[in-house]
Protein backbone atom coordinates (compact mmCIF):
# COMPACT_ATOMS: atom_id res chain seq x y z
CA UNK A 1 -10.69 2.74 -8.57
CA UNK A 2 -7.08 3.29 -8.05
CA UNK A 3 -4.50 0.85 -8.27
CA UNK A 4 -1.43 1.49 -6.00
CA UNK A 5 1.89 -0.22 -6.29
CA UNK A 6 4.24 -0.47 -3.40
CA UNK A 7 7.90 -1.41 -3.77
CA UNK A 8 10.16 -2.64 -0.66
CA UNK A 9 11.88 0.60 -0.30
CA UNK A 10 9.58 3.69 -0.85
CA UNK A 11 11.37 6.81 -1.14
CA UNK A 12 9.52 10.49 -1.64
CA UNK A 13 11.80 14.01 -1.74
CA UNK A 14 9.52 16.29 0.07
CA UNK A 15 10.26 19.67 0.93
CA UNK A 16 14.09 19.19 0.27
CA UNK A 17 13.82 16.15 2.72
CA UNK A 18 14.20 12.10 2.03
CA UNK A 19 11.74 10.57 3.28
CA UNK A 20 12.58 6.65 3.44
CA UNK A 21 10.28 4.06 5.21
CA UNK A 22 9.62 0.38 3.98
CA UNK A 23 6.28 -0.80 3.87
CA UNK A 24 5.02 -0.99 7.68
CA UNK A 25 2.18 -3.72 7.30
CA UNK A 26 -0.38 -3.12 10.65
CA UNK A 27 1.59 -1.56 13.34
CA UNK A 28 0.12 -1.91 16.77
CA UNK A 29 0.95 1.53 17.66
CA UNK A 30 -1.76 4.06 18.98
CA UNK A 31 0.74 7.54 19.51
CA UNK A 32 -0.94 9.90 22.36
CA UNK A 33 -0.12 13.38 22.47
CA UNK A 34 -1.73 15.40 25.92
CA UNK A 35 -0.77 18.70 24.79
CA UNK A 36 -2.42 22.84 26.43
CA UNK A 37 -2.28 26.39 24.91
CA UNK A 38 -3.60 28.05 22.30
CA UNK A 39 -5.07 27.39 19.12
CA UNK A 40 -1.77 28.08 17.35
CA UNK A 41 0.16 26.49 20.72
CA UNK A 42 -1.29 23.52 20.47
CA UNK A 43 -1.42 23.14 16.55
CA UNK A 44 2.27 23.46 16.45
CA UNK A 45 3.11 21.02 19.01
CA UNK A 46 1.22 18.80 17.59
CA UNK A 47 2.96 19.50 14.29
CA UNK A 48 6.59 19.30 15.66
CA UNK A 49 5.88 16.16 17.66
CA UNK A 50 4.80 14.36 14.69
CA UNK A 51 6.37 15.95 11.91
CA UNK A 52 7.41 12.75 10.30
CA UNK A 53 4.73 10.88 10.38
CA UNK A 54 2.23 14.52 8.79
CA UNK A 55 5.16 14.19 5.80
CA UNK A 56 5.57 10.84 5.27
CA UNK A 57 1.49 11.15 4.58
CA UNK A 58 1.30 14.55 2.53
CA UNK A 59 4.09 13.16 0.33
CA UNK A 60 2.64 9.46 0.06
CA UNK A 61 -1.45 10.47 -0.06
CA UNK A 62 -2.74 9.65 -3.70
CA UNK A 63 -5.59 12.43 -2.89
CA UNK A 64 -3.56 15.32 -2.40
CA UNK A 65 -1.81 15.34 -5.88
CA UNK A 66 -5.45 15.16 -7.25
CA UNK A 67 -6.64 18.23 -4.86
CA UNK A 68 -3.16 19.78 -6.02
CA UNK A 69 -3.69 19.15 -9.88
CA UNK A 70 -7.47 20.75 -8.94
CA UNK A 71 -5.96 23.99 -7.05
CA UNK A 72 -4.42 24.61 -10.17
CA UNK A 73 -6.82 25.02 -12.44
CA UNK A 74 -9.11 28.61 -12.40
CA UNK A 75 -12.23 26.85 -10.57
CA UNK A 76 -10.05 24.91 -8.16
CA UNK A 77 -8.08 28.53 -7.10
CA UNK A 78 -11.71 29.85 -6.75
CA UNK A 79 -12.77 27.28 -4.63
CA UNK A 80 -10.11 27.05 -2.23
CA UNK A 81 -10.17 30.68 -2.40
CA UNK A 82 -13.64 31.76 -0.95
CA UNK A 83 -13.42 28.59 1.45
CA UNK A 84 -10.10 30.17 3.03
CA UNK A 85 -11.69 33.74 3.57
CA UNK A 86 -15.01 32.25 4.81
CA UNK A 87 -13.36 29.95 7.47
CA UNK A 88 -10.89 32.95 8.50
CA UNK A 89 -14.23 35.59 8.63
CA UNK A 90 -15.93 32.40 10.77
CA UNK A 91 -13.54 30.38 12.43
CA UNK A 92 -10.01 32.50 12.76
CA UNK A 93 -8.60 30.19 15.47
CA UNK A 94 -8.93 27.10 13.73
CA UNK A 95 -6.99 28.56 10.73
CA UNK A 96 -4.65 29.56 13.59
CA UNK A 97 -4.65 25.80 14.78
CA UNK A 98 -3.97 24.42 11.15
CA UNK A 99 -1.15 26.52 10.74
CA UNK A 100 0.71 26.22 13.68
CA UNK A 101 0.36 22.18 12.85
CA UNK A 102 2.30 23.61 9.47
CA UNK A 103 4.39 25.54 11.18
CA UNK A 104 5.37 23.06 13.39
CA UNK A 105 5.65 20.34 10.84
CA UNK A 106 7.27 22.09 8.72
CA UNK A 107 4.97 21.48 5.43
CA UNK A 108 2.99 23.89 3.84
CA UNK A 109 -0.45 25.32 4.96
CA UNK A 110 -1.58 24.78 1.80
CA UNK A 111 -1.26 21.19 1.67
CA UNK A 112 -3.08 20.90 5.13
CA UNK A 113 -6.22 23.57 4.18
CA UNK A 114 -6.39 20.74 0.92
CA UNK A 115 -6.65 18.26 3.10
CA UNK A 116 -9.69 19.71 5.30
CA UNK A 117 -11.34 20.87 1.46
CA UNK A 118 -11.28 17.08 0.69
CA UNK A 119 -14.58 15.93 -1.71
CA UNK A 120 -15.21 20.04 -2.26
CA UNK A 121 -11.46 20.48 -4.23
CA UNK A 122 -11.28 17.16 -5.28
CA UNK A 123 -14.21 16.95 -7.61
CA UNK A 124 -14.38 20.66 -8.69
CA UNK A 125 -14.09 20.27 -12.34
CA UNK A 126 -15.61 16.52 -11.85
CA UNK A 127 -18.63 17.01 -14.48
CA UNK A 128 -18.80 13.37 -15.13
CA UNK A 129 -21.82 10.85 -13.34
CA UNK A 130 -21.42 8.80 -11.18
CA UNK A 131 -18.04 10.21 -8.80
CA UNK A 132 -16.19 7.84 -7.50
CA UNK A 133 -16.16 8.32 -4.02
CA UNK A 134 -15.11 5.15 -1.58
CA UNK A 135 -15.30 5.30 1.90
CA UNK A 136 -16.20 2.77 4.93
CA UNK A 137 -16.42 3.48 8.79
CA UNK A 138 -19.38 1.61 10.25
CA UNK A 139 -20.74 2.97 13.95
CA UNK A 140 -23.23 1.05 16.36
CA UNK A 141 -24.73 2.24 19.64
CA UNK A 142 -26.63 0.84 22.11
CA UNK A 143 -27.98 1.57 25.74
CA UNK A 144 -27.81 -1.07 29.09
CA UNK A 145 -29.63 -1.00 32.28
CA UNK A 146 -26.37 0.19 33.29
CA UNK A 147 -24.45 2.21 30.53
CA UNK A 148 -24.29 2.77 27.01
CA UNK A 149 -21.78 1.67 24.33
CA UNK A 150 -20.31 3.08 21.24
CA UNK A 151 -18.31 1.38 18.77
CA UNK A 152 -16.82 2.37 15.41
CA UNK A 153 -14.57 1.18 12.97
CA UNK A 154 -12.36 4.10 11.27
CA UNK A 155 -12.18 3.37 7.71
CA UNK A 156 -10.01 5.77 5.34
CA UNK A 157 -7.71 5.47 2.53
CA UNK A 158 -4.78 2.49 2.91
CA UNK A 159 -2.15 5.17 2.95
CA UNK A 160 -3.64 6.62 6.26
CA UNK A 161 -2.91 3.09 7.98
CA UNK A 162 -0.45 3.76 10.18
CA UNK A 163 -0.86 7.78 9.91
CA UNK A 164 -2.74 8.64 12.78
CA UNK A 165 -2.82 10.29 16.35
CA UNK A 166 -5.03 10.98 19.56
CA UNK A 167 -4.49 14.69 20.57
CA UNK A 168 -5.82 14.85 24.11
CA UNK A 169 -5.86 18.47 24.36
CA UNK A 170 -6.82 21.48 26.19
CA UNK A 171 -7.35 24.68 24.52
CA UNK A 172 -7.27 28.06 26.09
CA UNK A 173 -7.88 30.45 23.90
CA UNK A 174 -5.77 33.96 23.91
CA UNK A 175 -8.03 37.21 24.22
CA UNK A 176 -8.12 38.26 20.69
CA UNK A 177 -9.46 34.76 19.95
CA UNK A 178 -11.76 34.90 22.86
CA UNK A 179 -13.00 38.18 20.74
CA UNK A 180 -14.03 36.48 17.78
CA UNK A 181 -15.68 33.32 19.47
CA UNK A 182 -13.43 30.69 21.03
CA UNK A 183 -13.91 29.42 23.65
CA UNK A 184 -12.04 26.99 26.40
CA UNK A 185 -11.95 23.68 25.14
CA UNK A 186 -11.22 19.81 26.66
CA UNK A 187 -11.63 16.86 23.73
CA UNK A 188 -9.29 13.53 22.89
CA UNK A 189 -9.97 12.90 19.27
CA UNK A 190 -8.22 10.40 17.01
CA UNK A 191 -6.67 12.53 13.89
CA UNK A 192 -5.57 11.63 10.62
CA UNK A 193 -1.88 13.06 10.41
CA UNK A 194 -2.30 16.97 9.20
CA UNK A 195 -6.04 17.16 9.83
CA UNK A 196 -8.09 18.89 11.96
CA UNK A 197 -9.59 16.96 15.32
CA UNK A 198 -12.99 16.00 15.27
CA UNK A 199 -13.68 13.93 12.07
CA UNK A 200 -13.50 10.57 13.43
CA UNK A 201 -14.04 9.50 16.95
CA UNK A 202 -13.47 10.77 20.30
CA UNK A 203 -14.94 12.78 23.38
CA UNK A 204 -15.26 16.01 24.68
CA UNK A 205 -15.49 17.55 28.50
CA UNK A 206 -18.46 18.38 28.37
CA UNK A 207 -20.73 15.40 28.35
CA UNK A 208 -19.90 14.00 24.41
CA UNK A 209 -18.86 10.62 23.30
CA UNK A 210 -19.23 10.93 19.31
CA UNK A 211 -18.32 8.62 15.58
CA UNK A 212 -17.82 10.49 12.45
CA UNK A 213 -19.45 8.58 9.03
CA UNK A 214 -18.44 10.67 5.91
CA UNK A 215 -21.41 11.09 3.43
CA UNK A 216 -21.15 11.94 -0.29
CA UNK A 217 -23.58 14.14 -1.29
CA UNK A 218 -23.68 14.69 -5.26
CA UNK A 219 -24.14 18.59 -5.63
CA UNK A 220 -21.27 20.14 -2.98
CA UNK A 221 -21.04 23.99 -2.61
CA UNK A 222 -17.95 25.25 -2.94
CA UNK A 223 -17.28 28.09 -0.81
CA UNK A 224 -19.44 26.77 2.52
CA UNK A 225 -18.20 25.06 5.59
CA UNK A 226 -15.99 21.94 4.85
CA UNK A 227 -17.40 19.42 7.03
CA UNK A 228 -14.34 19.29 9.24
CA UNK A 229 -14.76 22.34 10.39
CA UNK A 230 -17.89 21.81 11.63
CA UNK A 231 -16.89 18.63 12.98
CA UNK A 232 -13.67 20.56 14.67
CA UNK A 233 -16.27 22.81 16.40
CA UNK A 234 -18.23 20.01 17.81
CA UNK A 235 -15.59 19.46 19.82
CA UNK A 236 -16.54 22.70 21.70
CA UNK A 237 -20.59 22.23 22.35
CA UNK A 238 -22.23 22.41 25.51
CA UNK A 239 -24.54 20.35 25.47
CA UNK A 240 -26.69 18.49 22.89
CA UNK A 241 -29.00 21.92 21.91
CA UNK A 242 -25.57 23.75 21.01
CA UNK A 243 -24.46 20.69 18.80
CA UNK A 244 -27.55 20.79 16.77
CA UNK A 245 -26.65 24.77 15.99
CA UNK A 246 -23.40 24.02 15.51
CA UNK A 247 -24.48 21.77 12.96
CA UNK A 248 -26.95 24.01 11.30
CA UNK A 249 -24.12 26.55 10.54
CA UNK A 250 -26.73 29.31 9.89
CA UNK A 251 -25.53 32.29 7.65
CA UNK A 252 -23.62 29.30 5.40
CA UNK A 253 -23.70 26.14 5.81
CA UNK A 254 -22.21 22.97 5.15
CA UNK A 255 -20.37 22.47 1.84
CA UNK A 256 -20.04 18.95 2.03
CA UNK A 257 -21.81 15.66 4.14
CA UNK A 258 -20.94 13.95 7.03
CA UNK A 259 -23.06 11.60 9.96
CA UNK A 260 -22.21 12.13 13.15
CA UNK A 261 -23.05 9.50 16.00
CA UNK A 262 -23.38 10.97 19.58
CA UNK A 263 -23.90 9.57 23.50
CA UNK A 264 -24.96 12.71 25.80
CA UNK A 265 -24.08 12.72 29.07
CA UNK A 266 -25.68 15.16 31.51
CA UNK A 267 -24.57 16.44 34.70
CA UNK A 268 -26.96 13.86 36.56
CA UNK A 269 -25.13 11.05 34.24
CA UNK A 270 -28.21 10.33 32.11
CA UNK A 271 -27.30 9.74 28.51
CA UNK A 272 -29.20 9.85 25.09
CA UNK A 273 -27.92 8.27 22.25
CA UNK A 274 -29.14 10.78 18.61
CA UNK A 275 -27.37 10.10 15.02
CA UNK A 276 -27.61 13.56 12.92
CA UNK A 277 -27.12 13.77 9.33
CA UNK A 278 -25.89 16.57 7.62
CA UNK A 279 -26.07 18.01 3.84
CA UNK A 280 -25.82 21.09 1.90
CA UNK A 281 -29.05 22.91 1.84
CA UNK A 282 -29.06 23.82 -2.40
CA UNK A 283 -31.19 26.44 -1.96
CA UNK A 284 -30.43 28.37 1.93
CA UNK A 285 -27.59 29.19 3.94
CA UNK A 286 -27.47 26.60 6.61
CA UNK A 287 -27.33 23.16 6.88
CA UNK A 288 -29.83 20.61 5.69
CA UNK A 289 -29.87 18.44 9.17
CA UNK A 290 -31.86 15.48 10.39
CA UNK A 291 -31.70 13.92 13.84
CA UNK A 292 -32.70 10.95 15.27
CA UNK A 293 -32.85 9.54 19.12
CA UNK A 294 -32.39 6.08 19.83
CA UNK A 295 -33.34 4.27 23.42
CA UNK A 296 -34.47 0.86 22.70
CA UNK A 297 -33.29 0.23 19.53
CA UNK A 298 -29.76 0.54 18.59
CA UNK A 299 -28.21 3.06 16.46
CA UNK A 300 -26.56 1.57 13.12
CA UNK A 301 -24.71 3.69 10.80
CA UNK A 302 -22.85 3.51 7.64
CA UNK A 303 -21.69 5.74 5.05
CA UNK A 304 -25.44 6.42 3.46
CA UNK A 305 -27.97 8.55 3.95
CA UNK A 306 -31.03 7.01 5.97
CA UNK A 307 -33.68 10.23 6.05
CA UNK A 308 -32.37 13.17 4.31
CA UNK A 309 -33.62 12.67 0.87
CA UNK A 310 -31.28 13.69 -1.65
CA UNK A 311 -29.11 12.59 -4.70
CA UNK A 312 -26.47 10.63 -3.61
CA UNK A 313 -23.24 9.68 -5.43
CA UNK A 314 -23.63 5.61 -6.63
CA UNK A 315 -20.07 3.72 -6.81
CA UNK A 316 -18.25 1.95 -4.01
CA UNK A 317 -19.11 3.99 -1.24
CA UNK A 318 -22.66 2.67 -1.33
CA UNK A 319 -22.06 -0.44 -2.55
CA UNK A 320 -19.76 -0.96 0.63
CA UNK A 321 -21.87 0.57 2.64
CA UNK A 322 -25.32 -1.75 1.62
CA UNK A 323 -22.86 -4.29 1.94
CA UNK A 324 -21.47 -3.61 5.36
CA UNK A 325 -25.37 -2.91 6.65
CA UNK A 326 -26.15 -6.69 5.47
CA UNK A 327 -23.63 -7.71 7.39
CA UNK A 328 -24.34 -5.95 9.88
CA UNK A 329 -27.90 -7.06 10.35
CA UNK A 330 -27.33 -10.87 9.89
CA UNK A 331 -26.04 -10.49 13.68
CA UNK A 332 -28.60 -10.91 16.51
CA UNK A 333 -29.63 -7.16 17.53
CA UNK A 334 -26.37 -6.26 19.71
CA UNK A 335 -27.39 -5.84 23.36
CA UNK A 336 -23.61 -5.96 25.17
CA UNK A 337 -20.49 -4.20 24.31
CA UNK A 338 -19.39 -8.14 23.70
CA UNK A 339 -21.87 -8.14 20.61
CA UNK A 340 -20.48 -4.93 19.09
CA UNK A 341 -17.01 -5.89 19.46
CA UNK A 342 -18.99 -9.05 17.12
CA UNK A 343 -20.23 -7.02 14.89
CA UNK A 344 -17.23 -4.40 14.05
CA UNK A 345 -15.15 -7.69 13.24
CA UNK A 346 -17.43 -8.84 10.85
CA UNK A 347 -15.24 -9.64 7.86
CA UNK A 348 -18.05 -12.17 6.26
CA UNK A 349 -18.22 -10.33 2.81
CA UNK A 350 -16.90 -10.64 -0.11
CA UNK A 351 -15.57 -7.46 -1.77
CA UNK A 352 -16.26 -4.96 1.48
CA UNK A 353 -16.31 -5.43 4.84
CA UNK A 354 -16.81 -4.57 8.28
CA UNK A 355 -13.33 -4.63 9.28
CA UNK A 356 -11.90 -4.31 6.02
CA UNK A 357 -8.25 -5.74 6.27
CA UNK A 358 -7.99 -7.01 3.36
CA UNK A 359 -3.91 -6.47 1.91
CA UNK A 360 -4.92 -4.86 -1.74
CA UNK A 361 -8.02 -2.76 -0.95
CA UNK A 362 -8.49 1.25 -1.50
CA UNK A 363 -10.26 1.42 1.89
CA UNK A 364 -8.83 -0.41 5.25
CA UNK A 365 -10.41 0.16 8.86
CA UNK A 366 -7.07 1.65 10.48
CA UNK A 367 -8.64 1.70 13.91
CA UNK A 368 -11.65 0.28 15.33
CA UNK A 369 -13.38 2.25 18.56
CA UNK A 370 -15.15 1.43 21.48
CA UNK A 371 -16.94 3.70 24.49
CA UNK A 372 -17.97 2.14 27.28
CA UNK A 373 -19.40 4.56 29.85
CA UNK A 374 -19.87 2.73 32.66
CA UNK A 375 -15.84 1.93 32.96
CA UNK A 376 -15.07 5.24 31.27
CA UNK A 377 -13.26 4.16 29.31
CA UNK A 378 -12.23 4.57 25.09
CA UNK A 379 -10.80 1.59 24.14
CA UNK A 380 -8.55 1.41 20.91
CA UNK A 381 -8.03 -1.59 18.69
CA UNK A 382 -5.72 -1.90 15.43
CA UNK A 383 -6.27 -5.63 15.06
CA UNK A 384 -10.26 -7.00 14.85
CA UNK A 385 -11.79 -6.25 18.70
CA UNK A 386 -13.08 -9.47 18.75
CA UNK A 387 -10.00 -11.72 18.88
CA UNK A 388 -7.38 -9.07 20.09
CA UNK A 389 -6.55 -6.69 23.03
CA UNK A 390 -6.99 -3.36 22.85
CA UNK A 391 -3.90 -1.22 21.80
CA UNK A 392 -4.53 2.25 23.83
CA UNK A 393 -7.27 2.47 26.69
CA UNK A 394 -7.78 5.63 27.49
CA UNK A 395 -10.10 7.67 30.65
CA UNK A 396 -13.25 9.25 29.33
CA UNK A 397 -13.13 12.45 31.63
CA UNK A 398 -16.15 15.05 31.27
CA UNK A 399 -14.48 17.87 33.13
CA UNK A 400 -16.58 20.45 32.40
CA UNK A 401 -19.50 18.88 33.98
CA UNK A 402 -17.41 18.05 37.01
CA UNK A 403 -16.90 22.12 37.27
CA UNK A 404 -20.54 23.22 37.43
């Protein structure tokens, strides 16, 4: 566990440039960029729009020096290596996307391609049992006579509060990327500042309301699909059947492990609620992936594997996370939108929490989420849902359905 100390001026010389902010506390700030183009298009107006705010967290993010210290060493050069040439042979226009964000921010691709490598750089020449891995988002789902709910809390590293963005975008992809597999996109997802859309919480046109839950494996593979790729291309899938082969990533496969919470909407407005979980298959080239439907029971998910049986890291991530489920479970089984807004509040424990807000923890929920899709509506909250208003509300549109 990491012990950060933060003076009442910090100042960081990155990239020739001063960077100057005093400490911030919880801003109740939700930034919104609606942005259209192509891969690279888009990725650099994103970048230029919020250049400051992608610096301030490169320069300030305890992680990256580790993934940089890793990059330097033989293994860590190998790593990042093959992962670059497999995501340009399998996904060109997202490496287009991450660096016209560079280009546009003016940092360096590097530092944004560490970012998306995460767990797989950071622990490279890790040998050592157990790895200290911390994370925290909790999701819960549930379906009414009349609608069905999603909420989330997004839970990430303290220097990421205040670092975030919605990109409401829509991506038309030039022919050469057409060529090698893109394909017209409509999504709103909430980012972390430098990284990819997709690995947190949002929607996309076609029918898909969706929470990301990281999972820590404890063998990665180097090499395969960092999970935010997959997660970016998620963003693209038709309909529930392409999701699940999205996930699979047949011919690789993940490198890393993720949950992913989703609320399918079809053209006739039914709507299934399925949780997938997703680890590296050891021993095959595609994802190891398990998926579950829920319809009377509600969907509950943490930061742990429930069905996939594997070796899991043991530290704070799933001590948080057995925590959080506890917590979560002393409520009365959440039937309205009313009783998730409850439940994501929950700051009952002790050392972790639902809505960890705590001033001095590692972890703090930076965001929480909620879907409601009978208003249609995605309703952001900084402060605990419970007892505030929401910050941002912003229309769930499924355009593609409206075009068939």
């Amino acid at each position: 566990m990491k012990t950060y100390m933060f003076w009442s001026v910090l100042v960081f010389t990155y990239l020739g440039t001063v960077i100057c902010e005093k400490p911030l506390g919880r801003r109740r700030a939700v930034p919104v960029i609606y942005v259209q183009g192509s891969h690279y298009d888009v990725g650099y107006d994103v970048g230029r729009t919020f250049s400051s705010i992608i610096k301030n967290f490169i320069a300030t993010y305890e992680n990256l020096r580790d993934f940089e210290k890793e990059y330097k060493t033989d293994a860590g050069r190998d790593a990042y290596d093959k992962t670059l040439a497999n995501m340009k042979q399998r996904f060109p226009y997202y490496i287009k996307e991450i660096q016209g964000v560079a280009d546009g921010a003016n940092v360096p691709f590097q530092s944004l391609f560490l970012l998306q490598m995460d767990d797989i750089i950071g622990t490279i020449n890790d040998n050592h049992v157990p790895r200290n891995d911390t994370g925290g988002c909790s999701s819960l789902a549930i379906k009414t006579p009349k609608s069905a709910v999603l909420g989330h809390t997004e839970d990430a590293f303290s220097e990421t509060l205040n670092h975030f963005y919605i990109m409401s975008a829509h991506i038309i992809p030039t022919p050469e990327d057409k060529e090698r597999g893109a394909v017209e996109e409509r999504f709103a997802s909430l980012c972390y500042a430098g990284n990819m859309p997709g690995y947190t919480m949002g929607y996309n046109g076609n029918g898909l309301v969706f929470s990301i839950n990281t999972l820590s494996p404890l063998t990665l593979k180097p090499g395969n699909t960092p999970r935010t790729f997959i997660t970016r291309r998620l963003l693209a899938s038709k309909n529930f059947a392409d999701a699940e082969r999205i996930l699979r990533d047949e011919g690789l496969g993940i490198a890393n492990g993720f949950s992913i919470n989703m609320i399918w909407t079809d053209k006739s407005g039914g709507r299934k609620i399925y949780n997938a979980e997703v680890a590296p298959d050891l021993t095959g080239d595609r994802s190891l992936v398990n998926i579950e439907g829920f319809a009377d029971e509600p969907l509950i998910h943490v930061n742990i594997y429930r069905r996939i049986k594997l070796k899991e890291v043991i530290g704070p991530i799933i001590d948080s996370s057995t925590a959080r489920l506890k917590a979560i479970h002393a409520h009365p089984t959440p039937k309205t939108q009313k009783d998730i807004k409850d439940i994501l509040s929950d700051t009952s424990g002790t050392d972790f929490q639902v809505f960890q807000e705590k001033k001095d923890t590692v972890i703090k929920t930076i965001a929480a989420g909620l879907f409601e899709l009978d208003k249609m509506t995605w309703s952001i909250f900084i402060n605990k849902p419970n007892i505030s208003e929401p910050v941002a509300v912003l229309p769930i549109r499924f355009s593609m359905l409206e075009k068939e």
